[in-house]
C-alpha atoms as a PDB file:
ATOM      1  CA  UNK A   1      65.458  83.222 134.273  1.00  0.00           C
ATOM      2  CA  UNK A   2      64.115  86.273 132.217  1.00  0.00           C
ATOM      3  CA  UNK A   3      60.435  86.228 132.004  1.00  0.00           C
ATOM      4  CA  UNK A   4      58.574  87.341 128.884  1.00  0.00           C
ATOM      5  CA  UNK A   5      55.136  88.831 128.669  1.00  0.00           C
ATOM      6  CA  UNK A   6      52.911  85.870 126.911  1.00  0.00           C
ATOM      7  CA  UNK A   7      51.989  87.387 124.397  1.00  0.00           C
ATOM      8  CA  UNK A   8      55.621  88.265 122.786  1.00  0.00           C
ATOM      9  CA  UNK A   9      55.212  84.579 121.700  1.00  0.00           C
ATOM     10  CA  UNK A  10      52.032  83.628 121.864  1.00  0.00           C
ATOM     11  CA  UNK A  11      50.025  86.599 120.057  1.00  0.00           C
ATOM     12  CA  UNK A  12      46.584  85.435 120.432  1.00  0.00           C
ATOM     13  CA  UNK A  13      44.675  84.407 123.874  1.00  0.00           C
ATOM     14  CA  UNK A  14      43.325  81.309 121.601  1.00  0.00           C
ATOM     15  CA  UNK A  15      47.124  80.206 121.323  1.00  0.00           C
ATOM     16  CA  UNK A  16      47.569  80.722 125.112  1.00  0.00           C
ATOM     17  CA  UNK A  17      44.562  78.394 126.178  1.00  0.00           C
ATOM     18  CA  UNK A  18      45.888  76.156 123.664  1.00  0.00           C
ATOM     19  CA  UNK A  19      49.043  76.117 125.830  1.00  0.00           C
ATOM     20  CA  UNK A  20      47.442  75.801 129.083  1.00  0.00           C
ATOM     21  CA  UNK A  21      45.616  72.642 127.359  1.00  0.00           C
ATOM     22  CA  UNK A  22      49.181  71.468 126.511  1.00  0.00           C
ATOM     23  CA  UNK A  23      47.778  71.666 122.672  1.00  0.00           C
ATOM     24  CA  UNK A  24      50.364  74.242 121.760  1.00  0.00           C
ATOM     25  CA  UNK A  25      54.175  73.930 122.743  1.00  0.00           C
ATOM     26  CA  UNK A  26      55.979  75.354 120.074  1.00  0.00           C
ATOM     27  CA  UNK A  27      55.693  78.423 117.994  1.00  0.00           C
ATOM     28  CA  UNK A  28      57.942  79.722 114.849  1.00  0.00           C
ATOM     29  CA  UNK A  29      58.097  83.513 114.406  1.00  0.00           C
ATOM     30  CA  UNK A  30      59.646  85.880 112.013  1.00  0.00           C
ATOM     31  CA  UNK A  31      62.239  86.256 114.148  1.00  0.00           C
ATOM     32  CA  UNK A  32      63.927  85.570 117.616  1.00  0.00           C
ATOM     33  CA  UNK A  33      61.572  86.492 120.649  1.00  0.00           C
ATOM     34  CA  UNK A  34      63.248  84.523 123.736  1.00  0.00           C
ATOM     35  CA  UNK A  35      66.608  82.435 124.685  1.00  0.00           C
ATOM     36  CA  UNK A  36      66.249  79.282 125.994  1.00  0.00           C
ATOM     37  CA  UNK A  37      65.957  79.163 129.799  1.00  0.00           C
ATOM     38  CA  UNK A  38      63.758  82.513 129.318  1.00  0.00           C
ATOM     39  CA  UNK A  39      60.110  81.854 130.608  1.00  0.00           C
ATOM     40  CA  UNK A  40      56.502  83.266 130.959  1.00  0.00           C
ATOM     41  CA  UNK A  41      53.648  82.768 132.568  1.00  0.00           C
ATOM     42  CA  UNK A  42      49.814  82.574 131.701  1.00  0.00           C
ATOM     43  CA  UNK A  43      47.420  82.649 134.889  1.00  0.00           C
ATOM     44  CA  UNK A  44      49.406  81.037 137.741  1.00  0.00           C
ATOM     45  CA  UNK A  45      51.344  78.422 135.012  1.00  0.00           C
ATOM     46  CA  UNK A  46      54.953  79.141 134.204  1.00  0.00           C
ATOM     47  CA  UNK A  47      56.067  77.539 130.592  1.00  0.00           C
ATOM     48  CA  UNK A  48      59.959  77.821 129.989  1.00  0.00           C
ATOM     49  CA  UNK A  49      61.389  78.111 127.007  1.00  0.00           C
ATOM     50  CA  UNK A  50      63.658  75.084 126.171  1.00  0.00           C
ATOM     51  CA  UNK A  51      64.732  75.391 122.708  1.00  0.00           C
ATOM     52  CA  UNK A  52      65.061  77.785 119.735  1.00  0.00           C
ATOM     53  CA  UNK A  53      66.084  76.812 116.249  1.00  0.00           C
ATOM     54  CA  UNK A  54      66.246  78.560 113.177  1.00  0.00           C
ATOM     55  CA  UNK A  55      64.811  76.836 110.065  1.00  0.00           C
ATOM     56  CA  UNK A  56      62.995  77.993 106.931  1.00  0.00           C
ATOM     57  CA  UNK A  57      58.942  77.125 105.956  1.00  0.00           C
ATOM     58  CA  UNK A  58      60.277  74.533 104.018  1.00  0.00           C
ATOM     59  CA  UNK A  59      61.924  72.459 107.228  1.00  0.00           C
ATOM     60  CA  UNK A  60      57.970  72.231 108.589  1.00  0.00           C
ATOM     61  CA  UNK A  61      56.357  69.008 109.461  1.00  0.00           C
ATOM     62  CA  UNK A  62      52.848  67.799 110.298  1.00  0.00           C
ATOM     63  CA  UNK A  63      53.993  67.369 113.507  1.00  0.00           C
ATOM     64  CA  UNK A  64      55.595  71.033 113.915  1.00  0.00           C
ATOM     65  CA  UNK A  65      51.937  72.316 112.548  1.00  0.00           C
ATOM     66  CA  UNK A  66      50.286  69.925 115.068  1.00  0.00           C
ATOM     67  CA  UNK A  67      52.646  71.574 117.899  1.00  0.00           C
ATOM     68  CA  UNK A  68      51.390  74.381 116.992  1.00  0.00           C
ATOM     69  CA  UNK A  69      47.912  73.695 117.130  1.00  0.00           C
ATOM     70  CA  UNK A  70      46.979  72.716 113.713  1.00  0.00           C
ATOM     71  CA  UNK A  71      45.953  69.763 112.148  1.00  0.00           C
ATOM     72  CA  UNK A  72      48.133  69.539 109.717  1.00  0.00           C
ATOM     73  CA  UNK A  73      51.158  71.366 107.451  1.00  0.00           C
ATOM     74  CA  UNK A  74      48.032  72.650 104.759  1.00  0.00           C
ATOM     75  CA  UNK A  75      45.817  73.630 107.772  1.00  0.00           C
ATOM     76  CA  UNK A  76      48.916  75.631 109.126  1.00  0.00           C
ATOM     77  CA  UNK A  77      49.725  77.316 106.030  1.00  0.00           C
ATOM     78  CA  UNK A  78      45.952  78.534 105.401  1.00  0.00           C
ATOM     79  CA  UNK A  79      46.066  79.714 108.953  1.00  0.00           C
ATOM     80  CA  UNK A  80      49.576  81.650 107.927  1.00  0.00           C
ATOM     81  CA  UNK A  81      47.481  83.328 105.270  1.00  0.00           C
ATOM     82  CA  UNK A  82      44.154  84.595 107.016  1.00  0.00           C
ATOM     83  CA  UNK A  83      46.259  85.816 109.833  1.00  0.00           C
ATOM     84  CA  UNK A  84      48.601  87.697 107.531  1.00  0.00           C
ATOM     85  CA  UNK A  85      47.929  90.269 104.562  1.00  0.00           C
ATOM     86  CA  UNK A  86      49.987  89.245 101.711  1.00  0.00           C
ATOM     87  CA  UNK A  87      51.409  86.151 102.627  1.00  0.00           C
ATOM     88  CA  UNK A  88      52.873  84.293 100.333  1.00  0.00           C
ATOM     89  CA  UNK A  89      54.901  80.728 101.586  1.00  0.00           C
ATOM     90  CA  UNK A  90      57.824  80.313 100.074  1.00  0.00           C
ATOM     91  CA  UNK A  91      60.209  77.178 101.250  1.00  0.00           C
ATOM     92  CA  UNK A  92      63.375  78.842 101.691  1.00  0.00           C
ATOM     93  CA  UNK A  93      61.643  81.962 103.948  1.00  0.00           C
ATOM     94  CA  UNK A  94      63.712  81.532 107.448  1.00  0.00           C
ATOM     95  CA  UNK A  95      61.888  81.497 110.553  1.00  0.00           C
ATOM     96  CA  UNK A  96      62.953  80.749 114.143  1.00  0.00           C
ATOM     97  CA  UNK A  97      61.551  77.916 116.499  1.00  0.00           C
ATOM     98  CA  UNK A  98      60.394  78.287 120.450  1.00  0.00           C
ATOM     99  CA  UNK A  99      59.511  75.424 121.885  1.00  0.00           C
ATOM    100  CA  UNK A 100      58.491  75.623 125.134  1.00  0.00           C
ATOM    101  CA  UNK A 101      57.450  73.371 128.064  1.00  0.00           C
ATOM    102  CA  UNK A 102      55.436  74.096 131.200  1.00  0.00           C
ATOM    103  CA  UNK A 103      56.789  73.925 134.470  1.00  0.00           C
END
């Protein structure tokens, strides 16, 4: 099982307490970052990576945004745009899906 640094999914140590809370257990990236059956570990808990999905913005759900920590899809997206410069949601942008469990 191929372990990943935290952080290569989980960029912020906010988003990795929110893990170890079990608040977090998905994330969607630009892009593919782990296979499932990869893992990683923050402090002495191991989270493994179970599935990965690719979707677009527009395949998001309250409860995806809630996964990941949000309250909602609109709280998401206005977290989406302080974190980046220029960011403009458009449905049809693709994005990939970890969601990962702890062990």
């Amino acid at each position: 099982m191929p372990e990943l640094e935290p952080d290569t999914l989980l960029p912020s140590d906010r988003m990795q307490e929110q893990a170890l809370d079990g608040e977090v257990t998905q994330i969607h990236r630009g892009q593919q970052y782990a296979d499932e059956g990869d893992a990683f570990r923050i402090d002495e808990t191991t989270f493994e990576i179970v599935a990965v999905d690719e979707r677009t913005l527009g395949d998001m759900t309250d409860e995806d945004a809630q996964a990941e920590g949000a309250r909602d899809l609109d709280h998401y997206k206005q977290i989406l745009e302080r974190a980046h410069d220029n960011f403009e949601w458009e449905d049809d942008s693709e994005i990939v899906m970890h969601r990962f469990e702890r062990q």
